[in-house]
C-alpha atoms as a PDB file:
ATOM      1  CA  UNK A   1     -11.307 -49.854  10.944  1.00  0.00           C
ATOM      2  CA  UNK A   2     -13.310 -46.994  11.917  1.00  0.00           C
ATOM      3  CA  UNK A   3     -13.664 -43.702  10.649  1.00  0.00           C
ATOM      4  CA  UNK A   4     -13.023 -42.776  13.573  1.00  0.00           C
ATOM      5  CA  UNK A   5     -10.076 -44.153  13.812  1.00  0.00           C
ATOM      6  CA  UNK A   6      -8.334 -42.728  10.788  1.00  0.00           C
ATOM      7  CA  UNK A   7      -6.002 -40.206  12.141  1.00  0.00           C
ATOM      8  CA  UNK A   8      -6.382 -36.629  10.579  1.00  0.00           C
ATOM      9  CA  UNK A   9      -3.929 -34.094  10.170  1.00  0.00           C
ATOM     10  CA  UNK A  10      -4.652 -31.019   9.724  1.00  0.00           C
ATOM     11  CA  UNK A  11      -2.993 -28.952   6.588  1.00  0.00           C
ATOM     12  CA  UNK A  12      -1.553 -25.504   6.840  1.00  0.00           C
ATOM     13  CA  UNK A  13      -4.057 -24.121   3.727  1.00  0.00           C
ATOM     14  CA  UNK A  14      -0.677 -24.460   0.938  1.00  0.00           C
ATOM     15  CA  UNK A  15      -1.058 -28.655  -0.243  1.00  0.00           C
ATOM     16  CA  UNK A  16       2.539 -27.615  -1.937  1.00  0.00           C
ATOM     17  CA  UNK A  17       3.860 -26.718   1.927  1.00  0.00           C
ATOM     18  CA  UNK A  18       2.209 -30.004   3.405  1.00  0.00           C
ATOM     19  CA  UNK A  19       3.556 -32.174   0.712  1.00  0.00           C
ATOM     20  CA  UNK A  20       6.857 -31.018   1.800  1.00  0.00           C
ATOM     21  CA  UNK A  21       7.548 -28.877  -1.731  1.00  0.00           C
ATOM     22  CA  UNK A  22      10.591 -26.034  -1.690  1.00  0.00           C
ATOM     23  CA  UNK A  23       9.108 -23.500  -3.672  1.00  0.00           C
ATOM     24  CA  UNK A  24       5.752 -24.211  -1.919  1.00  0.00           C
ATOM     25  CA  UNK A  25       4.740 -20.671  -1.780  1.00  0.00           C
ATOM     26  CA  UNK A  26       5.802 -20.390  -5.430  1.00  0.00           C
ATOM     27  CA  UNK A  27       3.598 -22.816  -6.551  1.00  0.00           C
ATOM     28  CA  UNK A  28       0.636 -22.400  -4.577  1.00  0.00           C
ATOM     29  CA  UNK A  29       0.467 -18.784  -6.135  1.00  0.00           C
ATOM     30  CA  UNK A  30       0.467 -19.918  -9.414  1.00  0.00           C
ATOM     31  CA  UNK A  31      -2.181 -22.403  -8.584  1.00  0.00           C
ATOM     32  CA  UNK A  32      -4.320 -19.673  -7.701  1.00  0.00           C
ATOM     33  CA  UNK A  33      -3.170 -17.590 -10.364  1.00  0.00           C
ATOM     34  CA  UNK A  34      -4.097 -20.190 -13.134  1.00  0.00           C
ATOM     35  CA  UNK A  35      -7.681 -21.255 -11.054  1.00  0.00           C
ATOM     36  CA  UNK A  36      -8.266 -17.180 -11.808  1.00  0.00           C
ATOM     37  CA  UNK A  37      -7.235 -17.523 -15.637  1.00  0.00           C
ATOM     38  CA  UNK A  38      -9.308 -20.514 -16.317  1.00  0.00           C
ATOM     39  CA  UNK A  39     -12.447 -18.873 -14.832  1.00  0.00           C
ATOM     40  CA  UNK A  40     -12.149 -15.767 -16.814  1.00  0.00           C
ATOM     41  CA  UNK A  41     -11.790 -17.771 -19.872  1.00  0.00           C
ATOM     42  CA  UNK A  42     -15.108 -19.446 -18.848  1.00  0.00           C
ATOM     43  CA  UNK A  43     -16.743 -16.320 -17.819  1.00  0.00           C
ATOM     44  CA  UNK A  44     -15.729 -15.117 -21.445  1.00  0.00           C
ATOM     45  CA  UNK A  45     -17.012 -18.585 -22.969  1.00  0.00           C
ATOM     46  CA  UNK A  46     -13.961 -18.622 -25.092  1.00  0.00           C
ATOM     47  CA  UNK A  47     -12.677 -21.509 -26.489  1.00  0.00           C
ATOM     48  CA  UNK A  48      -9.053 -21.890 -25.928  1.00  0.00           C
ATOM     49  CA  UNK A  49      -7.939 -21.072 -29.508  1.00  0.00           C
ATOM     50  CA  UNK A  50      -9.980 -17.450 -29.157  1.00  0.00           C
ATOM     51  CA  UNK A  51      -8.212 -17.299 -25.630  1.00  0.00           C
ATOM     52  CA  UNK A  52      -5.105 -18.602 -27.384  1.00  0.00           C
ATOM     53  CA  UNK A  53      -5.686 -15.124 -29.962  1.00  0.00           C
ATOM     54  CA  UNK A  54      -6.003 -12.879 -26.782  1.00  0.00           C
ATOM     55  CA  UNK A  55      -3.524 -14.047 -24.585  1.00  0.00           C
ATOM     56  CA  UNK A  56      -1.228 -14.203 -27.605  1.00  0.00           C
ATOM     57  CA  UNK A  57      -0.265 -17.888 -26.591  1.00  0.00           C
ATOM     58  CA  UNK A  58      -0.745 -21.203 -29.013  1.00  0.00           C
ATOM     59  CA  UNK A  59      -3.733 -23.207 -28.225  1.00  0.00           C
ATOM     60  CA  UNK A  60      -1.811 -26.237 -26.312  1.00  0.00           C
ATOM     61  CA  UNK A  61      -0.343 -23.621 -23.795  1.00  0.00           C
ATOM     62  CA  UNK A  62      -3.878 -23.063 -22.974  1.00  0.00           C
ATOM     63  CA  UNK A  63      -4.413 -26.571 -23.032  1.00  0.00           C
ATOM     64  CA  UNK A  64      -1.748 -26.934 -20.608  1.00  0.00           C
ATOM     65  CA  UNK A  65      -3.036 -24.027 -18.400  1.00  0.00           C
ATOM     66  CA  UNK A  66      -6.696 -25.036 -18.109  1.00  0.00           C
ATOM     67  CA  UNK A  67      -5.710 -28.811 -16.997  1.00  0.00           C
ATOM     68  CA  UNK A  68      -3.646 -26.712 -13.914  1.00  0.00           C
ATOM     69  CA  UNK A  69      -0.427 -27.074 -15.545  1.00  0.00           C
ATOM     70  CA  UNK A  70       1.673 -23.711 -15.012  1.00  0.00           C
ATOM     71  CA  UNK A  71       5.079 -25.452 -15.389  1.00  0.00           C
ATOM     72  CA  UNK A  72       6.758 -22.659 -17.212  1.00  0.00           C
ATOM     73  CA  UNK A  73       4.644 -19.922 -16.607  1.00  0.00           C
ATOM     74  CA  UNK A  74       6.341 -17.150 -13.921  1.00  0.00           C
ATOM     75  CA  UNK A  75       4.253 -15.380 -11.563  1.00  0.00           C
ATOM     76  CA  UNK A  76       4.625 -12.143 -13.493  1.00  0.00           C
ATOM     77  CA  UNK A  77       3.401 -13.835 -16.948  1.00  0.00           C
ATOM     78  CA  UNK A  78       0.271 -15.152 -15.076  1.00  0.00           C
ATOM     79  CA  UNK A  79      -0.635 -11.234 -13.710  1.00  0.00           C
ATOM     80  CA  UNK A  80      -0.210 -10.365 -17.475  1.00  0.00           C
ATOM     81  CA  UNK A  81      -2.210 -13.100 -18.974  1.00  0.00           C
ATOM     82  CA  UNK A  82      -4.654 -11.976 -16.530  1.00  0.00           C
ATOM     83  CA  UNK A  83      -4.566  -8.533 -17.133  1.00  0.00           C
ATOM     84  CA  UNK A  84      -4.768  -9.235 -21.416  1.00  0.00           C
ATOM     85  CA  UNK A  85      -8.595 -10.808 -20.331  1.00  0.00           C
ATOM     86  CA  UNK A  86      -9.148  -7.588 -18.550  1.00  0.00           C
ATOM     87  CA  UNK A  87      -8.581  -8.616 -14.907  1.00  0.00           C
ATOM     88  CA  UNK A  88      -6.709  -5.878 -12.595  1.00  0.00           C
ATOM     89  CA  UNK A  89      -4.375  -7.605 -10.275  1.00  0.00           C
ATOM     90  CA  UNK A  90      -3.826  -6.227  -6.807  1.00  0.00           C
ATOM     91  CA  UNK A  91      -0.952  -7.117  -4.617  1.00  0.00           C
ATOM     92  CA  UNK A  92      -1.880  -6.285  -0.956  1.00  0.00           C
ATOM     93  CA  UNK A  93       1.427  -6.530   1.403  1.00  0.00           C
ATOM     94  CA  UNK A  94       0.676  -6.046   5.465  1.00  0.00           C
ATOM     95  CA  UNK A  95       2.821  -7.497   8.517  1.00  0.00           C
ATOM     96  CA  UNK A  96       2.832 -11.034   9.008  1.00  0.00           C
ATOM     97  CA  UNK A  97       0.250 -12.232  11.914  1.00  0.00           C
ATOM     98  CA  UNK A  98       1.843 -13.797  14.900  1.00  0.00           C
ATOM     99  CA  UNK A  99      -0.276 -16.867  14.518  1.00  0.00           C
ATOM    100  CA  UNK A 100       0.759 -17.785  11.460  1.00  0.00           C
ATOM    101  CA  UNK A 101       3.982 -19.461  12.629  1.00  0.00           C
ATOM    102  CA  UNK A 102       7.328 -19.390  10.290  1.00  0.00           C
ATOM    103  CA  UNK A 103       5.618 -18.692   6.741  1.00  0.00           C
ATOM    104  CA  UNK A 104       3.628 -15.567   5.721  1.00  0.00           C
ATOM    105  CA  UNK A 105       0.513 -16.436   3.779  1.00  0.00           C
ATOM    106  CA  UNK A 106       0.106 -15.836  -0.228  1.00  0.00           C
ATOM    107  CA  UNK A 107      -3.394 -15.487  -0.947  1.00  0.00           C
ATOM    108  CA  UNK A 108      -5.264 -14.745  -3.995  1.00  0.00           C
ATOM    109  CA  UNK A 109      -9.112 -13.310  -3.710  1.00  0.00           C
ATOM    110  CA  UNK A 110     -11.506 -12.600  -6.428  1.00  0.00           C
ATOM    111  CA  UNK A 111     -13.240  -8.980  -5.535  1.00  0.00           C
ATOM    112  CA  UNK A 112     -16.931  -9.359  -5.310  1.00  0.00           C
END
């Protein structure tokens, strides 16, 4: 078989959506959220029982967060883990685009 002949499809930018997941939007926030976290604490070059100490969370939670596992974390705990490693969080709400079929988009950015 060809390479060419591998059919593509293309995905709508949420892997949670394409795979067919309820809370798709849900998750794919708290993806992003968590991708944020784990950078900060790298930026910081803390190890995850000094992150542990700031975020106020036990050193496995961390663990669990830096291998992308947020089950058990809310949206809203995420923001605030964020904001304890001195991250503002801004939530930016517009009309949908027409384009963008059924679903709105949930995006997070890092500010340059």
């Amino acid at each position: 078989m060809k390479v060419e002949d591998i059919p593509v499809t293309e995905g709508s930018g949420n892997v949670f959506r394409d795979l067919g997941l309820p809370d798709a939007d849900d998750l794919q926030l708290k993806a992003e959220l968590v991708r944020q976290l784990c950078s900060r604490i790298k930026a910081l070059r803390l190890t995850q029982v000094e992150a542990g100490k700031r975020l106020g969370l036990k050193q496995p939670d961390v663990s669990k967060l830096v291998h992308g596992r947020h089950t058990g974390f809310s949206a809203d705990r995420l923001i605030a883990l964020l904001n304890a490693l001195q991250v503002d969080v801004e939530i930016v709400l517009r009309p949908q685009r027409k384009s963008r079929g059924k679903h709105g988009t949930v995006r997070v950015r890092q500010a340059v």
